[in-house]
Protein backbone atom coordinates (compact mmCIF):
# COMPACT_ATOMS: atom_id res chain seq x y z
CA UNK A 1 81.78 -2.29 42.77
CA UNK A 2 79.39 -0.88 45.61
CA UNK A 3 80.05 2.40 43.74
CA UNK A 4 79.46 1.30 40.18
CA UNK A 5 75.68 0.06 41.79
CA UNK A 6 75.17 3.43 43.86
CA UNK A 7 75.42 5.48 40.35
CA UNK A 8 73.27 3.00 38.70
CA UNK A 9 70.44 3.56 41.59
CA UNK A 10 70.75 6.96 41.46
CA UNK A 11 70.64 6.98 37.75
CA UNK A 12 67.37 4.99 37.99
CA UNK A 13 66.19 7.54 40.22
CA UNK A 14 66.41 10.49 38.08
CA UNK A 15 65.26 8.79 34.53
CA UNK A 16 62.12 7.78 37.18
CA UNK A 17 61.68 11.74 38.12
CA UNK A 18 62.22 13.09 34.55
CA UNK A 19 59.52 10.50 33.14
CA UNK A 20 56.87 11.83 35.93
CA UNK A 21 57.45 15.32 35.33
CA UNK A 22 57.43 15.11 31.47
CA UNK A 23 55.04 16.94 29.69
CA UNK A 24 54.03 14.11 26.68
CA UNK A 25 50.76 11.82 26.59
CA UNK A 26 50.63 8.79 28.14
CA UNK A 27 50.25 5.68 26.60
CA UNK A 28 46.82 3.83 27.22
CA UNK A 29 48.29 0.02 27.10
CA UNK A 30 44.58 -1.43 26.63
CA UNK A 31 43.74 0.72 23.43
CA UNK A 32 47.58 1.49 22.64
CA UNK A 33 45.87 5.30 21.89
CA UNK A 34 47.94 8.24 23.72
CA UNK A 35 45.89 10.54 25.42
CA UNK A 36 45.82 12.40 29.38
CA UNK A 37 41.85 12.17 28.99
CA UNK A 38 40.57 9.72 31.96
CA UNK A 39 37.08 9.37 30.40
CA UNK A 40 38.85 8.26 26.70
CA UNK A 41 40.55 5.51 28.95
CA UNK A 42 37.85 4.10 30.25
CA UNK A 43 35.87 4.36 27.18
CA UNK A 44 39.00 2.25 24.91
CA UNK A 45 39.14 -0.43 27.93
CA UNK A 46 35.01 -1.05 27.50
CA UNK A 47 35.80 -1.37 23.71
CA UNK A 48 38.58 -3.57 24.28
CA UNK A 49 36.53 -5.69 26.87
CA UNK A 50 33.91 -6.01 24.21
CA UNK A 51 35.73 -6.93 21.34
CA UNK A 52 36.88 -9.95 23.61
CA UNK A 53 33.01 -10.80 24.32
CA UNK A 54 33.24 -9.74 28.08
CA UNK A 55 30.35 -7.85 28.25
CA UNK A 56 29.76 -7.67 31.97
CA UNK A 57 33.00 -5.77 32.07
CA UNK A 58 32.09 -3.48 29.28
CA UNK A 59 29.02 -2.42 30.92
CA UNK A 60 30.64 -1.75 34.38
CA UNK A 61 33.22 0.41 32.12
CA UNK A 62 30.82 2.03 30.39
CA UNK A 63 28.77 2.85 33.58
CA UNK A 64 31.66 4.46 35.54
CA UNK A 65 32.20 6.87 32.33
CA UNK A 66 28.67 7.92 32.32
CA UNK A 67 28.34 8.65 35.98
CA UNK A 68 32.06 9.82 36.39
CA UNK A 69 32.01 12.34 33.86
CA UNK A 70 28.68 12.94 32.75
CA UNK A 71 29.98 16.39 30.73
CA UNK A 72 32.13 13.76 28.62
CA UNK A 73 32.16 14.06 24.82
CA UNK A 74 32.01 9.78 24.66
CA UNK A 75 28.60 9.74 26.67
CA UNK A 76 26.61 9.48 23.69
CA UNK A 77 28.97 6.90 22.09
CA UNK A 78 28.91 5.34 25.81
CA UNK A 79 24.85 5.11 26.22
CA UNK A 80 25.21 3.86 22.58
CA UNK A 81 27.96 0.68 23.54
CA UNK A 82 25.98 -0.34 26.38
CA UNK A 83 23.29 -0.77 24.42
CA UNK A 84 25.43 -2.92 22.24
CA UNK A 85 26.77 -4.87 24.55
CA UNK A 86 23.05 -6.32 25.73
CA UNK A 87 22.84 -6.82 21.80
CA UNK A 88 25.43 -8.56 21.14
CA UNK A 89 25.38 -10.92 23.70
CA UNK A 90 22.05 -12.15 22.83
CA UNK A 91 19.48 -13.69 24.58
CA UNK A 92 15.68 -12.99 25.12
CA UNK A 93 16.55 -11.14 27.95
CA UNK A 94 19.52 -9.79 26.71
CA UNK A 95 18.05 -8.65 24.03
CA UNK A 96 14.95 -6.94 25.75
CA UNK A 97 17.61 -4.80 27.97
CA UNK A 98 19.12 -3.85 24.44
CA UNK A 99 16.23 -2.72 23.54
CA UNK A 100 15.13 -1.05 26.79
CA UNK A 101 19.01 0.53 26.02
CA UNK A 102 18.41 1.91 22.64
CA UNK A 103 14.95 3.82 23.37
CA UNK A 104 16.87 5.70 26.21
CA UNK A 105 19.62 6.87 23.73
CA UNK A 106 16.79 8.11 21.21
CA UNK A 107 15.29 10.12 24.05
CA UNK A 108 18.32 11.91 25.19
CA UNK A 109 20.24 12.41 21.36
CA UNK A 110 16.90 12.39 18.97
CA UNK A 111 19.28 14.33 16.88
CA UNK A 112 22.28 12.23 16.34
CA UNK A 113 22.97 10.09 12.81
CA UNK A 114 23.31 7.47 15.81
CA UNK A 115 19.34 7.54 16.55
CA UNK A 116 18.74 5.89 12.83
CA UNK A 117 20.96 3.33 13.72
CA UNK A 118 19.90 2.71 17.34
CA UNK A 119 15.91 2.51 15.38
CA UNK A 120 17.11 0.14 13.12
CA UNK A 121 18.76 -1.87 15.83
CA UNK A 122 15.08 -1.86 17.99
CA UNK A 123 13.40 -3.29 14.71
CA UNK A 124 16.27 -5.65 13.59
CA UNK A 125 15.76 -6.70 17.40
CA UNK A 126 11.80 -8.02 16.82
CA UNK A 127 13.43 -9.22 13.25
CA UNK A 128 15.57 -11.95 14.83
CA UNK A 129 12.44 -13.21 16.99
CA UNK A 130 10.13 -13.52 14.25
CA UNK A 131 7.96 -16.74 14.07
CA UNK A 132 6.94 -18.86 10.66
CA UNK A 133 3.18 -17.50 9.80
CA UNK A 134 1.42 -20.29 11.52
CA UNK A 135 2.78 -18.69 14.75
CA UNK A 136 2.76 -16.09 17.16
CA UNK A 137 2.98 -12.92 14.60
CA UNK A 138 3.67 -10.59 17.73
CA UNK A 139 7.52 -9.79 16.79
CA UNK A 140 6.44 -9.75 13.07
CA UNK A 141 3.90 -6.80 14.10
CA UNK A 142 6.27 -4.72 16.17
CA UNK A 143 8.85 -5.47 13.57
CA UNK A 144 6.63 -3.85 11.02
CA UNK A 145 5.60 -1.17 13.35
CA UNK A 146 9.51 -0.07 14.49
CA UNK A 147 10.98 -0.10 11.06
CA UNK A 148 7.87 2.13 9.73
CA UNK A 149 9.24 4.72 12.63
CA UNK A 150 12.80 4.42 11.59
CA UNK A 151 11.42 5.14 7.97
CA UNK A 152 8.80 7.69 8.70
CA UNK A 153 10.91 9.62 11.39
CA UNK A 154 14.18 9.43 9.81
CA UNK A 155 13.62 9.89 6.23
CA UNK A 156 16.83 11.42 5.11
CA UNK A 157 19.00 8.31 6.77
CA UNK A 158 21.13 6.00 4.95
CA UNK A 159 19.67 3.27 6.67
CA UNK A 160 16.03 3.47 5.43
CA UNK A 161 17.20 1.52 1.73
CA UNK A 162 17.97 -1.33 4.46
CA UNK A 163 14.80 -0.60 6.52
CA UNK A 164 12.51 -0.82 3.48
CA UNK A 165 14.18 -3.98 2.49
CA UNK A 166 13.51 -5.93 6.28
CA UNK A 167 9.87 -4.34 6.52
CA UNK A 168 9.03 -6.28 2.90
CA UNK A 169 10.37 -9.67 4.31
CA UNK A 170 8.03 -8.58 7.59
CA UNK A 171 5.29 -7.84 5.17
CA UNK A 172 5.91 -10.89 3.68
CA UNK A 173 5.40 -13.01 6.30
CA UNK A 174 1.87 -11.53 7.78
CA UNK A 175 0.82 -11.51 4.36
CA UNK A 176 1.57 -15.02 4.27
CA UNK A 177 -0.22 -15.66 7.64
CA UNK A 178 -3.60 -13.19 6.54
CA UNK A 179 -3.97 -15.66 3.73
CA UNK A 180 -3.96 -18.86 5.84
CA UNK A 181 -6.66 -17.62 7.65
CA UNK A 182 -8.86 -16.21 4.77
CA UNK A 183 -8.05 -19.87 3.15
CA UNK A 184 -9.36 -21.44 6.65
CA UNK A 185 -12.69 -19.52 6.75
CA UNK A 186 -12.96 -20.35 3.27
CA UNK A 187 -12.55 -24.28 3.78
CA UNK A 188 -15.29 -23.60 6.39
CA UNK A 189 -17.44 -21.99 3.90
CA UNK A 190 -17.66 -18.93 6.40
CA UNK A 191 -17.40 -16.72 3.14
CA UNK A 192 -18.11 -13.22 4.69
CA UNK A 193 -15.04 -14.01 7.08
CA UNK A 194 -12.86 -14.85 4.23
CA UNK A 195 -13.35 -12.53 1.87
CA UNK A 196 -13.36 -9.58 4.68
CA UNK A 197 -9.48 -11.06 5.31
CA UNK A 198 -8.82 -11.64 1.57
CA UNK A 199 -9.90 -8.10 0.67
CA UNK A 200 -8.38 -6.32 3.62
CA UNK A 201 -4.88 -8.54 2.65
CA UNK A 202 -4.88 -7.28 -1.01
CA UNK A 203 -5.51 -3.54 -0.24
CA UNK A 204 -2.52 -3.83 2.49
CA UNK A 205 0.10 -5.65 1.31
CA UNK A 206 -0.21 -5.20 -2.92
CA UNK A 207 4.05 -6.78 -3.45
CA UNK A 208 2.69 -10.01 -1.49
CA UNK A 209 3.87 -13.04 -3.38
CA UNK A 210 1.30 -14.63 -3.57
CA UNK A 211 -1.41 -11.98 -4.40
CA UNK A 212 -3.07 -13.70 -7.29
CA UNK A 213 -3.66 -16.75 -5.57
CA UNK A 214 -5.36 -14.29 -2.91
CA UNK A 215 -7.71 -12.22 -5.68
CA UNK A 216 -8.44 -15.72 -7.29
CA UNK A 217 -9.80 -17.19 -4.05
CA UNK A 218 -11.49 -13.77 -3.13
CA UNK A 219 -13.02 -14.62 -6.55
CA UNK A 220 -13.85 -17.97 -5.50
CA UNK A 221 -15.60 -16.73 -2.72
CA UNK A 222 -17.97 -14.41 -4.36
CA UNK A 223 -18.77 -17.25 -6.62
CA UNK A 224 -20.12 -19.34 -3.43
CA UNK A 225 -22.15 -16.50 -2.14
CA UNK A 226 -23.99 -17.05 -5.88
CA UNK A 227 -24.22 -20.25 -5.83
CA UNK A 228 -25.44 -20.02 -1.94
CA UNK A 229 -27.97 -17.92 -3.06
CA UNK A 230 -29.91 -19.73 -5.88
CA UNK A 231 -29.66 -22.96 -3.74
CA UNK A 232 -31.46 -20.83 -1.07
CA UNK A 233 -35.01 -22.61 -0.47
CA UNK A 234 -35.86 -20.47 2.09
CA UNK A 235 -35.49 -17.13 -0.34
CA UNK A 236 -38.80 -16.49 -2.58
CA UNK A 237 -38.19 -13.43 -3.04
CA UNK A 238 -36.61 -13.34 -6.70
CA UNK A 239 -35.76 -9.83 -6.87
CA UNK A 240 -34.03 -9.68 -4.16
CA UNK A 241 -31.85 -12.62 -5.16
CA UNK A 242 -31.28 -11.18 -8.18
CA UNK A 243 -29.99 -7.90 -6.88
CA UNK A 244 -27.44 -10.08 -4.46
CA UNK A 245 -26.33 -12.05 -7.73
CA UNK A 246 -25.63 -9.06 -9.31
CA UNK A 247 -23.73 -7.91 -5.87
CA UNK A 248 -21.54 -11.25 -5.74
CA UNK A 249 -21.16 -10.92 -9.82
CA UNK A 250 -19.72 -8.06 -9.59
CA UNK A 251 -17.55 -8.43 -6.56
CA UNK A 252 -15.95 -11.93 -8.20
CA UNK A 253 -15.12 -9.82 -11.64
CA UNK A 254 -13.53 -6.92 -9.48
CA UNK A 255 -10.98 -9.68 -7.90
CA UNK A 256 -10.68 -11.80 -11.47
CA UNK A 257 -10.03 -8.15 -13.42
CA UNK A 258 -7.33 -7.19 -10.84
CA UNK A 259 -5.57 -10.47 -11.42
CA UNK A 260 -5.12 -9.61 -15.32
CA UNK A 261 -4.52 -5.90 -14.63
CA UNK A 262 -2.24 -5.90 -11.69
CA UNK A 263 -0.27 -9.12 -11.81
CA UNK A 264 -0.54 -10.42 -15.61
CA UNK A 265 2.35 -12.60 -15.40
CA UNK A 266 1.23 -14.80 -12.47
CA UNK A 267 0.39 -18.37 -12.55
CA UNK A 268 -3.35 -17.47 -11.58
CA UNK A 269 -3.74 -14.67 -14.69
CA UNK A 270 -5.17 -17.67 -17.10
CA UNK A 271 -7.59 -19.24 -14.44
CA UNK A 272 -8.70 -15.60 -13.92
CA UNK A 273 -9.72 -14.80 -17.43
CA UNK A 274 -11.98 -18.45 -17.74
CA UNK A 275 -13.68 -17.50 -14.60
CA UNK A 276 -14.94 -13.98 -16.17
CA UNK A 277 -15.24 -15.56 -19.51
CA UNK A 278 -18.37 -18.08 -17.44
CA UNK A 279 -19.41 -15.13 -15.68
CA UNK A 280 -19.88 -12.92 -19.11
CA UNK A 281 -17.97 -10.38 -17.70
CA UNK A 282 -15.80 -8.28 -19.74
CA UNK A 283 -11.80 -9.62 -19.77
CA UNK A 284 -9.36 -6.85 -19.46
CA UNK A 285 -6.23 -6.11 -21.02
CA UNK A 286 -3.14 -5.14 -18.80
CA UNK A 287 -1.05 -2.07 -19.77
CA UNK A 288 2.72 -2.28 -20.74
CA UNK A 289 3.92 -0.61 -17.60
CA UNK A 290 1.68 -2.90 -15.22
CA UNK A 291 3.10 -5.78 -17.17
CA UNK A 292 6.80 -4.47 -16.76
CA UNK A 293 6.12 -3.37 -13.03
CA UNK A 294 4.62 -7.26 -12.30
CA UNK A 295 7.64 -8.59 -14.49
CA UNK A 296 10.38 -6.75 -12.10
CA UNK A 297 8.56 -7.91 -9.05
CA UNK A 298 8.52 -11.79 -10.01
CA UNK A 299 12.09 -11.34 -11.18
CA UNK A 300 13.52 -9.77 -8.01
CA UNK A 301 12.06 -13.03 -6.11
CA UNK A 302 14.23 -16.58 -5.46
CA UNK A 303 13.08 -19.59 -5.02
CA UNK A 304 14.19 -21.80 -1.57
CA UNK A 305 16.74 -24.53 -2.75
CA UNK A 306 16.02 -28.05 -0.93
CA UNK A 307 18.12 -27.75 1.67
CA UNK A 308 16.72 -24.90 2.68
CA UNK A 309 12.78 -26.64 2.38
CA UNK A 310 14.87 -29.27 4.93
CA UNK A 311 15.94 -26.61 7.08
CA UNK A 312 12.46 -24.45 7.49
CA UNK A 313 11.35 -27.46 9.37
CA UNK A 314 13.39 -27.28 12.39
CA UNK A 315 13.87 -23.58 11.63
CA UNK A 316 11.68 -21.09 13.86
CA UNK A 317 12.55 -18.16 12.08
CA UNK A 318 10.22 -17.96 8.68
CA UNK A 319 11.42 -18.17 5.32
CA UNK A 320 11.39 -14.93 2.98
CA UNK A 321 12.63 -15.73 -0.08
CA UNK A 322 9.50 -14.99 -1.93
CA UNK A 323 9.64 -11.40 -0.39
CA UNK A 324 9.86 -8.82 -3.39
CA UNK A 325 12.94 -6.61 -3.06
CA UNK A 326 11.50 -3.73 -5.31
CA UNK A 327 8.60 -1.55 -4.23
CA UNK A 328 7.76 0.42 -1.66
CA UNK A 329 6.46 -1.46 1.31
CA UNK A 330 2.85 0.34 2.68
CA UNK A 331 3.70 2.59 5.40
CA UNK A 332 -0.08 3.11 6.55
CA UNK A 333 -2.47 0.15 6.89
CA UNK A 334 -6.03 1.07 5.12
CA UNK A 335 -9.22 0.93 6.67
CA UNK A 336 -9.62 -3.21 7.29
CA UNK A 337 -12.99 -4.80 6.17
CA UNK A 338 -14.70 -6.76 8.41
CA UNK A 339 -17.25 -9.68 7.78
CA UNK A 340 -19.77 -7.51 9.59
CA UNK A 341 -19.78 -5.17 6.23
CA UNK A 342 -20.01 -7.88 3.91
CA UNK A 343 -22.79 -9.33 5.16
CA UNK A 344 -24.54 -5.31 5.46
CA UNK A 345 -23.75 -4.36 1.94
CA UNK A 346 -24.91 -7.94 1.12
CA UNK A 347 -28.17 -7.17 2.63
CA UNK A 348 -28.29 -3.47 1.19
CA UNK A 349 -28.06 -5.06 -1.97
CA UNK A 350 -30.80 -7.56 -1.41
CA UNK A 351 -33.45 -4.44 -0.18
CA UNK A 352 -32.00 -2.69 -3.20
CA UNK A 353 -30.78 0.15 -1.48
CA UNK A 354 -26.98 -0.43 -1.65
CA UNK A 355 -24.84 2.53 -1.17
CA UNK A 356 -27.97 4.66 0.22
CA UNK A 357 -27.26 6.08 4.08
CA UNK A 358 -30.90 7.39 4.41
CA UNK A 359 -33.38 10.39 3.09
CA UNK A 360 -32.14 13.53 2.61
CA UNK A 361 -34.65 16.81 3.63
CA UNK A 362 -34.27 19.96 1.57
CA UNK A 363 -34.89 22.54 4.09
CA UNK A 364 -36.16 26.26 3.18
CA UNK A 365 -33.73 29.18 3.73
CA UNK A 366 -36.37 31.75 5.17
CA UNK A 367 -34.27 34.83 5.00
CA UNK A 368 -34.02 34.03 0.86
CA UNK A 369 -36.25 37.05 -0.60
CA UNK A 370 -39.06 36.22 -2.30
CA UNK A 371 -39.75 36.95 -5.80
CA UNK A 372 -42.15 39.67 -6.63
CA UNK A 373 -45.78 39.25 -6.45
CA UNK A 374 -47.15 38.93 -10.55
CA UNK A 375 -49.59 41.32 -11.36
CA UNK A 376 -53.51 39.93 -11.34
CA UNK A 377 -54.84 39.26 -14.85
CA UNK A 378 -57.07 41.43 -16.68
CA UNK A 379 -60.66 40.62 -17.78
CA UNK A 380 -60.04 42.28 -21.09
CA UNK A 381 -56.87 40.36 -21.96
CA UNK A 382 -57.63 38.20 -24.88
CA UNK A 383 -57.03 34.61 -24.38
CA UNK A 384 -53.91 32.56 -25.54
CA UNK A 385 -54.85 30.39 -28.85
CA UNK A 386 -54.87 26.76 -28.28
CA UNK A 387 -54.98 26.29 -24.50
CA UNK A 388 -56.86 24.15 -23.67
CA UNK A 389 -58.41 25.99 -20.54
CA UNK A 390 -58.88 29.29 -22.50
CA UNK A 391 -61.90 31.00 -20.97
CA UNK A 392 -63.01 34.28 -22.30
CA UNK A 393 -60.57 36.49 -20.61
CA UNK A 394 -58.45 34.21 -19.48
CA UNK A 395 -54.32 35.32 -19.54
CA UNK A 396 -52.40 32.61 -21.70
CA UNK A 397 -49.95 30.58 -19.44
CA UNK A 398 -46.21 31.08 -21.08
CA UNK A 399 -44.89 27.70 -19.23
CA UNK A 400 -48.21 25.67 -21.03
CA UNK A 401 -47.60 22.37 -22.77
CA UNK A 402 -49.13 22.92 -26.47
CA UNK A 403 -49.87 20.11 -29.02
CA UNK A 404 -47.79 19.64 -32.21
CA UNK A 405 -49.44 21.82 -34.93
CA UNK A 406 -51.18 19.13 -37.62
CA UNK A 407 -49.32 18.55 -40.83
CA UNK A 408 -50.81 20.75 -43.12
CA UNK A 409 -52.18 19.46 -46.31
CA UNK A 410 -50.66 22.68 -48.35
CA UNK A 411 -47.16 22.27 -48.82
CA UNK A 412 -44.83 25.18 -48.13
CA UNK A 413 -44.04 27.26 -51.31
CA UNK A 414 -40.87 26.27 -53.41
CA UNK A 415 -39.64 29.99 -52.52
CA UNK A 416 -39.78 30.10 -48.92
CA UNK A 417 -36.96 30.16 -47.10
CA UNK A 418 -35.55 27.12 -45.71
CA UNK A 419 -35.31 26.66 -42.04
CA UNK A 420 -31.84 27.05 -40.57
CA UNK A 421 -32.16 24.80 -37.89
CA UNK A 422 -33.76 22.45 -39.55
CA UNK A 423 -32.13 18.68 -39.53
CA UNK A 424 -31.11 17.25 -42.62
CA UNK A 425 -29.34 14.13 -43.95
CA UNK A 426 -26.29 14.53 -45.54
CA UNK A 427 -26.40 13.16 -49.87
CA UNK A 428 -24.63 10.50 -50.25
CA UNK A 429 -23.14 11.75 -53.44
CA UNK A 430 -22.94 15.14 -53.11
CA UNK A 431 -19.43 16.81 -53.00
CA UNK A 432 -20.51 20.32 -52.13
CA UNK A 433 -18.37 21.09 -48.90
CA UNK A 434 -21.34 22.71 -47.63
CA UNK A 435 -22.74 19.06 -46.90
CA UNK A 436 -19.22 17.51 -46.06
CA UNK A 437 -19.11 16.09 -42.37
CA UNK A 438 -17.33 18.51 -40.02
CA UNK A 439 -14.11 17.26 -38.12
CA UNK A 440 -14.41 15.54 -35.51
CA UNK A 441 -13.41 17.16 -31.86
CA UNK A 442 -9.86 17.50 -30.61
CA UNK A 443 -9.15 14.70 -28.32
CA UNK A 444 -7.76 15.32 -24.79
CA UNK A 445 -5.01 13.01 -25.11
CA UNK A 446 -3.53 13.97 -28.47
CA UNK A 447 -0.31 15.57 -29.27
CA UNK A 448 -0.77 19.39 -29.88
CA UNK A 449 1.63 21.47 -31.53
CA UNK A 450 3.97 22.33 -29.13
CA UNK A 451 4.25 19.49 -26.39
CA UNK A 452 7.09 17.94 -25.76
CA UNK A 453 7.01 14.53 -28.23
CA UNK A 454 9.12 12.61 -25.13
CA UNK A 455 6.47 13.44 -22.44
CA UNK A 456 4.16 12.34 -24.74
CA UNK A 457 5.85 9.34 -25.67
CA UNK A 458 6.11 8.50 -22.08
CA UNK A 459 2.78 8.98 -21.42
CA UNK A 460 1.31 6.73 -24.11
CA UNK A 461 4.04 3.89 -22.93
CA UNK A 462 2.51 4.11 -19.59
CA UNK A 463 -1.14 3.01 -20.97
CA UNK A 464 -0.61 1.16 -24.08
CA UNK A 465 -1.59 -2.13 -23.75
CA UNK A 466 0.14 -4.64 -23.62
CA UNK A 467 -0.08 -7.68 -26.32
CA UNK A 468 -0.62 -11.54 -25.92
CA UNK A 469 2.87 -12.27 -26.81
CA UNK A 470 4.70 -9.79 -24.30
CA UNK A 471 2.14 -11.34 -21.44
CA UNK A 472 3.22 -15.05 -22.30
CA UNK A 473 6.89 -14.02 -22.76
CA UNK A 474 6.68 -12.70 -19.26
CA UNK A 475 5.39 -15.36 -17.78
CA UNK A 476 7.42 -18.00 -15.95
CA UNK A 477 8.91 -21.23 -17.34
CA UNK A 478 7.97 -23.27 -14.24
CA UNK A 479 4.59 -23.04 -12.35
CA UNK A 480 4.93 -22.93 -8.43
CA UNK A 481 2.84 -25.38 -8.22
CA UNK A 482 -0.57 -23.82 -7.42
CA UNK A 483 -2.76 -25.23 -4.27
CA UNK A 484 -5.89 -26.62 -5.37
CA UNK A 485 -8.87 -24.56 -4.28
CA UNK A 486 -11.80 -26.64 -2.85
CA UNK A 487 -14.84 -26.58 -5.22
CA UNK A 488 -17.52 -25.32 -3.52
């Protein structure tokens, strides 16, 4: 019996010394991967720690890789996971060290497909902590501002589709918040204020929502400057008021005529064309394509159900259902207008010198040759007929105005030749072709022999206008519900 367990020891023994002197992988039993590589260990057991949410232990994992084997081909994946981790555990904190995290790994690998990603994960990052417009905006901004990098710097990604979809929601939202405040200067009557932040707000973000509602009240605002000014007892100056009527006319019918050209299936598109209608300003028609484009826009847009209305109470994130989802969002913000330059072009207009920066000086070149001296005049030289300084001698001045000869009371002979550049009216019954009218010009726009008929086609699609019935087929069933605008 003590024999039988002797072999069995020694048998042990050598199966033990054959497995340690084998030459095959051995088996990782946290990421059940084969492999002799140390640094592929420890990178499975921080994956494995991570997919069971201890993140602490990930990082420490992920640590000891990067400073154990820094030559390692997981250290970009590693620098990548630790960022992760911070991310996916959450947290302001947290989620500032992801971020910290994720600007390190675009410094060291700018080049990797992973530097998108770790971009989009920096803006998604100020996504998540975005406030309702009424709010602190400052994680809407540097939402805005990160995924314009990830979309600027890393064009060719398949992440920018995504990208461009997030930075319209962002848009969205300080749209939202730019037209609070133009509304609150408005309600204030501080009209330069509002319609510097109504104007700047239309020329920034053109796929906002609620742009008509924005142009209308721009409108609005113009209107009150008018009316401001010819309740003005102070102002005697009537031709100065008129030239600052004329100013405020014209900036009202700029914001009405963008309404019916830009967005001609809004709610506001009807209010628009009474308000030029009582200002006796043309109304313009919209084009097919603008009507199309606007028709896309509204259709792409969903409407908040009432539980979510319920939940955007107690909800700090904003909602952005209204946010367009075709369109490109604006990538560089346009010169903003400040109240400062409404009230200066305001007063330009007043002094009637709008659009004037100051007197210009025409200078003399003095190395330009001058023309040759003319000769002096003659005593002998006969005098020019019917000048009216003729003096016995005098040289007749080429460049002199002269008097229209007098009718003369002899008509001309029946056989003199008739003038060739003589005007005369065409009979109205003659049928000589001579006295036919000539055809008119070719036109820049039409079709010449030649051009492609499909280019052409598309062309005159693009600005044909659109009628009255594809406008009010456009248009929606149901009405937001428009805010009522203050009279003023």
């Amino acid at each position: 019996m003590s024999r039988r367990y002797s072999f069995i020891a020694v048998l042990g023994t050598l199966l033990l010394i054959t497995a340690a002197c084998t030459n095959k992988k051995s088996v990782n039993p946290l990421a059940n991967i084969g492999s002799k590589q140390p640094d592929k260990v420890l990178f499975d057991k921080a994956m494995d720690a991570m997919r069971h949410n201890r993140f602490d232990v990930a990082r420490i994992t992920l640590q000891t890789l990067i400073n154990t084997y820094p030559d390692s081909e997981f250290i970009a994946r590693a620098k990548l996971a630790v960022g992760d981790s911070w991310y996916a555990e959450g947290g302001a904190a947290s989620l500032a060290q992801a971020e910290q995290e994720y600007k390190d790994f675009i410094t060291f690998f700018p080049n990797m497909p992973e530097a998108a990603e770790a971009q989009l994960k920096i803006a998604n990052i100020q996504y998540q902590q975005m406030e309702k417009p009424d709010r602190d905006y400052t994680h809407a901004k540097r939402a805005e501002d990160e995924y314009r990098n990830l979309i600027l710097q890393f064009p060719d990604s398949k992440l920018v589709p995504e990208a461009k979809q997030r930075l319209l929601q962002v848009q969205e939202v300080l749209a939202d918040r730019e037209f609070g405040i133009g509304r609150f200067y408005y309600l204030r009557q501080s009209y330069p204020a509002s319609i510097a932040r109504l104007t700047s707000l239309v020329e920034k973000y053109p796929l906002y929502s609620k742009a008509d509602e924005a142009l209308y009240l721009l409108g609005q605002n113009y209107e009150a400057e008018i009316a401001r000014v010819r309740s003005d007892p102070n102002s005697k100056n009537e031709a100065a008021k008129g030239r600052m009527i004329e100013e405020f006319t014209k900036g009202a019918a700029d914001a009405y005529s963008r309404i019916l050209t830009r967005y001609p299936i809004m709610d506001r598109s009807d209010d628009a064309k009474k308000r030029l209608a009582a200002l006796h300003q043309p109304i313009p028609r919209p084009t097919k394509a603008a009507v199309a484009q606007n028709r896309a826009e509204d259709a792409s847009r969903r409407e908040t159900g009432t539980i979510g209305k319920l939940m955007s109470v107690v909800r700090k994130n904003p909602d952005v259902a209204q946010a367009t989802k075709v369109g490109d969002p604006t990538l560089v913000d346009p010169t903003p207008m400040s109240a400062t330059q409404v009230v200066q072009e305001a007063t330009r207009a007043a002094m009637g010198t709008s659009g004037e920066k100051g007197i210009t000086v025409e200078t003399v070149d003095g190395s330009a040759t001058p023309p040759p001296n003319e000769p002096a005049p003659r005593s002998d030289t006969p005098a020019a007929a019917g000048s009216a300084f003729s003096q016995p001698g005098a040289v007749a001045d080429p460049n002199e105005l002269k008097p229209a000869a007098a009718p003369s009371a002899n008509p001309p002979a029946q056989n003199a030749a008739p003038d060739p550049n003589e005007l005369k009216p065409n009979p109205p019954d003659s049928q000589s072709t001579s006295n036919q009218a000539l055809p008119p010009p070719p036109q820049v726009n039409e079709l010449q022999q030649g051009q492609s008929s499909s280019s052409a086609s598309a062309d005159a699609s693009s600005t044909a206008q659109a009628t009255d019935e594809e406008i009010s087929s456009s248009k929606k069933k149901k009405k937001r519900g428009l805010k009522k605008v203050v009279p003023f």
